[in-house]
N, C-alpha and C. Protein backbone atom coordinates (compact mmCIF):
# COMPACT_ATOMS: atom_id res chain seq x y z
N UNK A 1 -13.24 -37.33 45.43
CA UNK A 1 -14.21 -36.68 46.29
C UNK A 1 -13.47 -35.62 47.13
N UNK A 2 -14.08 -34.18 47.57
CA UNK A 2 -13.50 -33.71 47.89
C UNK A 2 -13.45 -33.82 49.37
N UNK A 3 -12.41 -33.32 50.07
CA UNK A 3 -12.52 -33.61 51.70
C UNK A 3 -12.40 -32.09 52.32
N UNK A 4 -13.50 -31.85 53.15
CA UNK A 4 -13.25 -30.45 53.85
C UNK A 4 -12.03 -30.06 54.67
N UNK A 5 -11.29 -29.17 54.55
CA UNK A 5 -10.43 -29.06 55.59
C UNK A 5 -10.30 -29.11 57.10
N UNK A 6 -11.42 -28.61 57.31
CA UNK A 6 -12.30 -28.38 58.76
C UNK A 6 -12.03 -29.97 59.39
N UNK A 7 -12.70 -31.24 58.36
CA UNK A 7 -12.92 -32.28 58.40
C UNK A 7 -11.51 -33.16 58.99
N UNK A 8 -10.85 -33.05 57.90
CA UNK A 8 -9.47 -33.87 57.79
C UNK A 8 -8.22 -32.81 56.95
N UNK A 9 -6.68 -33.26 57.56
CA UNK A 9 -6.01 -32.91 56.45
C UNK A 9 -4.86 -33.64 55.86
N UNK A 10 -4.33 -33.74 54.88
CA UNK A 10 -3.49 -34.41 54.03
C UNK A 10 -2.75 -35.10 54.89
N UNK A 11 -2.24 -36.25 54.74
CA UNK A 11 -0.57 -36.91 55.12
C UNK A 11 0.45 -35.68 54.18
N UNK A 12 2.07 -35.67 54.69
CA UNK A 12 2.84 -35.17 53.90
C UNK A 12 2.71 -35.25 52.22
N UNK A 13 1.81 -35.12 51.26
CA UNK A 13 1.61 -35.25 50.13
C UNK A 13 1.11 -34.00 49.15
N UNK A 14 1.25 -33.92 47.98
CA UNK A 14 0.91 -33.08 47.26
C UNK A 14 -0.50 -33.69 46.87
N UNK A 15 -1.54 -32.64 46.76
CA UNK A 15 -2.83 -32.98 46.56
C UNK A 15 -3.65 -31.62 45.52
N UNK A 16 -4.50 -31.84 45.11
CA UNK A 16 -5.34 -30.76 44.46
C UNK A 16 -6.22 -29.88 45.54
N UNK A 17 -6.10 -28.92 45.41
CA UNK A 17 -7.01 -28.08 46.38
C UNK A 17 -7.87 -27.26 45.96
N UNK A 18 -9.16 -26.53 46.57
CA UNK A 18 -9.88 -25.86 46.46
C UNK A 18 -9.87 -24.61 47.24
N UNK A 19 -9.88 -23.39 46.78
CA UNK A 19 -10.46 -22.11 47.89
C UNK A 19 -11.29 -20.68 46.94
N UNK A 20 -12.49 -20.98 47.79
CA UNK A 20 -13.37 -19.83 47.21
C UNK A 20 -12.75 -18.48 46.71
N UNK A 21 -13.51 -17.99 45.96
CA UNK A 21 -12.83 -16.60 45.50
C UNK A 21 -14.16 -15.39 45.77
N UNK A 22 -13.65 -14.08 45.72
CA UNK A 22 -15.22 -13.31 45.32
C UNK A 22 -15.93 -13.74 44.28
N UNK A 23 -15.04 -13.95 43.33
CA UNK A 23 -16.21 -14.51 41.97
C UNK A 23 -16.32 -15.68 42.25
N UNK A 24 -17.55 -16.40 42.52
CA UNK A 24 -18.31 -17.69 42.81
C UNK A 24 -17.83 -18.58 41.68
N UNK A 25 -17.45 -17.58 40.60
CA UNK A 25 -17.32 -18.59 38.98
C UNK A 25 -15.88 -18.96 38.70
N UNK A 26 -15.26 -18.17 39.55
CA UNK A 26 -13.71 -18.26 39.45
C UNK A 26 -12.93 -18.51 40.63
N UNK A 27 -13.40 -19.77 41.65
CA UNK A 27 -12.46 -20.40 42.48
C UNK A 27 -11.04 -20.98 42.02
N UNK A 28 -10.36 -20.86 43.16
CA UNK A 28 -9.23 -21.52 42.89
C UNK A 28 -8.99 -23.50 42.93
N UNK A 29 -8.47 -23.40 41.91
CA UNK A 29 -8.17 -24.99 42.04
C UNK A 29 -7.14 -25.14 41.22
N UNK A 30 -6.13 -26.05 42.37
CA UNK A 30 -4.61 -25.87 41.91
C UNK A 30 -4.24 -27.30 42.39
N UNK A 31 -2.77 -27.29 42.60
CA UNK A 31 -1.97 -28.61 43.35
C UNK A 31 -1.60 -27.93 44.09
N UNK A 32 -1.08 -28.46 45.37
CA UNK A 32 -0.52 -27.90 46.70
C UNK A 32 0.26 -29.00 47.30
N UNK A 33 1.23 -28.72 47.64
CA UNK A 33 1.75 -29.72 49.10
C UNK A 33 1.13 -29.33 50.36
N UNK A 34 1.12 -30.05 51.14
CA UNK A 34 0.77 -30.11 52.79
C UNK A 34 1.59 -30.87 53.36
N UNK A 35 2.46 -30.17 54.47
CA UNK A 35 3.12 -31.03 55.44
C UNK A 35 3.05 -30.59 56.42
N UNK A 36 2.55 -31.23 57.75
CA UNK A 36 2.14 -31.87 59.07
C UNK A 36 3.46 -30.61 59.80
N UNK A 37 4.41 -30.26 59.83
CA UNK A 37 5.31 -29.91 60.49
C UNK A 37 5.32 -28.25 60.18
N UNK A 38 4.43 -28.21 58.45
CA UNK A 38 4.51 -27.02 57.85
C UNK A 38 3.77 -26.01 57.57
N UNK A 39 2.53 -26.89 57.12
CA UNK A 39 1.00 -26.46 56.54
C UNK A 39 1.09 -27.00 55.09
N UNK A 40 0.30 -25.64 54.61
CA UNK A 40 0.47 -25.86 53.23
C UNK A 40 1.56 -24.96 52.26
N UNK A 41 1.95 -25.50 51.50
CA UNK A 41 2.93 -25.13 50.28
C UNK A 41 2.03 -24.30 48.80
N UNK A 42 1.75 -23.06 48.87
CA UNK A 42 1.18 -22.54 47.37
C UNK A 42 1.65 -21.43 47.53
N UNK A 43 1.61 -21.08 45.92
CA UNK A 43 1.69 -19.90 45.88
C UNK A 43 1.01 -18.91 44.77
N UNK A 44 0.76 -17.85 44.97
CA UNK A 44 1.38 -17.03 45.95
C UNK A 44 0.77 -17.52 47.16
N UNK A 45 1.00 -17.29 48.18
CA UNK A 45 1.20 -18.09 49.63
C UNK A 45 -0.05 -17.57 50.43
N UNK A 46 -0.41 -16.04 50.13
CA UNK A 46 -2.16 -16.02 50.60
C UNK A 46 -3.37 -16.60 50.22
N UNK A 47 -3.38 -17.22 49.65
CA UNK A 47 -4.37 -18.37 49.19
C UNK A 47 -4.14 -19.68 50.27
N UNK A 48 -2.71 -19.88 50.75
CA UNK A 48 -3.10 -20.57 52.19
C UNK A 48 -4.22 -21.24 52.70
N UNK A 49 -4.32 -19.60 53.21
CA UNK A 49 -5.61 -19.38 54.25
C UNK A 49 -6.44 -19.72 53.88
N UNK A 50 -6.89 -19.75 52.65
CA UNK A 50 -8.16 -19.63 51.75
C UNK A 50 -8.46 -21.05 51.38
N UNK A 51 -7.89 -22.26 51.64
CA UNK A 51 -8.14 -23.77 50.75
C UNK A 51 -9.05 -23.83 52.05
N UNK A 52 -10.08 -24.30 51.27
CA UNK A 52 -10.97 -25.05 52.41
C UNK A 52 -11.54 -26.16 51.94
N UNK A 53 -11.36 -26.90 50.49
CA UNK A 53 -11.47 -28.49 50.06
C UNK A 53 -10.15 -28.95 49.58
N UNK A 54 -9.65 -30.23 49.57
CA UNK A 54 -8.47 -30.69 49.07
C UNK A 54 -8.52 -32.29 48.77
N UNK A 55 -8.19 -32.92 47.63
CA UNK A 55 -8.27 -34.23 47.37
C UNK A 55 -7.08 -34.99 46.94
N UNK A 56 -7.21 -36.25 46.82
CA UNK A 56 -6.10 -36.86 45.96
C UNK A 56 -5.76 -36.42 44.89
N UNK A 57 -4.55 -36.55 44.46
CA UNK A 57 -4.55 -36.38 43.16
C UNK A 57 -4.86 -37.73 42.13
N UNK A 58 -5.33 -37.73 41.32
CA UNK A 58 -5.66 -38.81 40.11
C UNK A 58 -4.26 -39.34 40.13
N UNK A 59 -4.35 -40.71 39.71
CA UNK A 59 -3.31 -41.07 39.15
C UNK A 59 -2.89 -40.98 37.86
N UNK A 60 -1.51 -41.28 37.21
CA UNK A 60 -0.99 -40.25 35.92
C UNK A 60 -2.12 -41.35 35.01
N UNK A 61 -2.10 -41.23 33.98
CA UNK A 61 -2.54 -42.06 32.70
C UNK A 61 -1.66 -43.10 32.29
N UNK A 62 -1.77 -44.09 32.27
CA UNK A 62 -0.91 -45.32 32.12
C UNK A 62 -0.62 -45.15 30.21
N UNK A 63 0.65 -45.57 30.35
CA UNK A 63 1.53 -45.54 28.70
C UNK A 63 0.62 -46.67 28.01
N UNK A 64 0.61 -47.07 26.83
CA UNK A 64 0.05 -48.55 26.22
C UNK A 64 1.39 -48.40 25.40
């Protein structure tokens, strides 16, 4: 689920993020770090500004 930024933000962790674009059809959605001391970690690094949803990341797929 996604969490607004406005709302809440990450512990020190890498997470998936969201930030609108002009094209409505072509938002960004990536991985990012966030740390408390730092902000956020992307790049290129003006998109920053721009995350305004961010979630857990899934966990990996387990081996059989």
């Amino acid at each position: 689920m996604w969490i607004k930024v406005k709302d809440k933000l990450p512990e020190d962790e890498l997470v998936l993020v969201y930030a609108p674009c002009l094209d409505p059809d072509m938002p960004l959605i990536t991985v990012a770090w966030y740390r408390k001391s730092f902000g956020w970690s992307l790049l290129p690094k003006c998109w920053c500004k721009a995350i305004t949803y961010w979630m857990p990341l899934p966990k990996p797929p387990e081996e059989k």
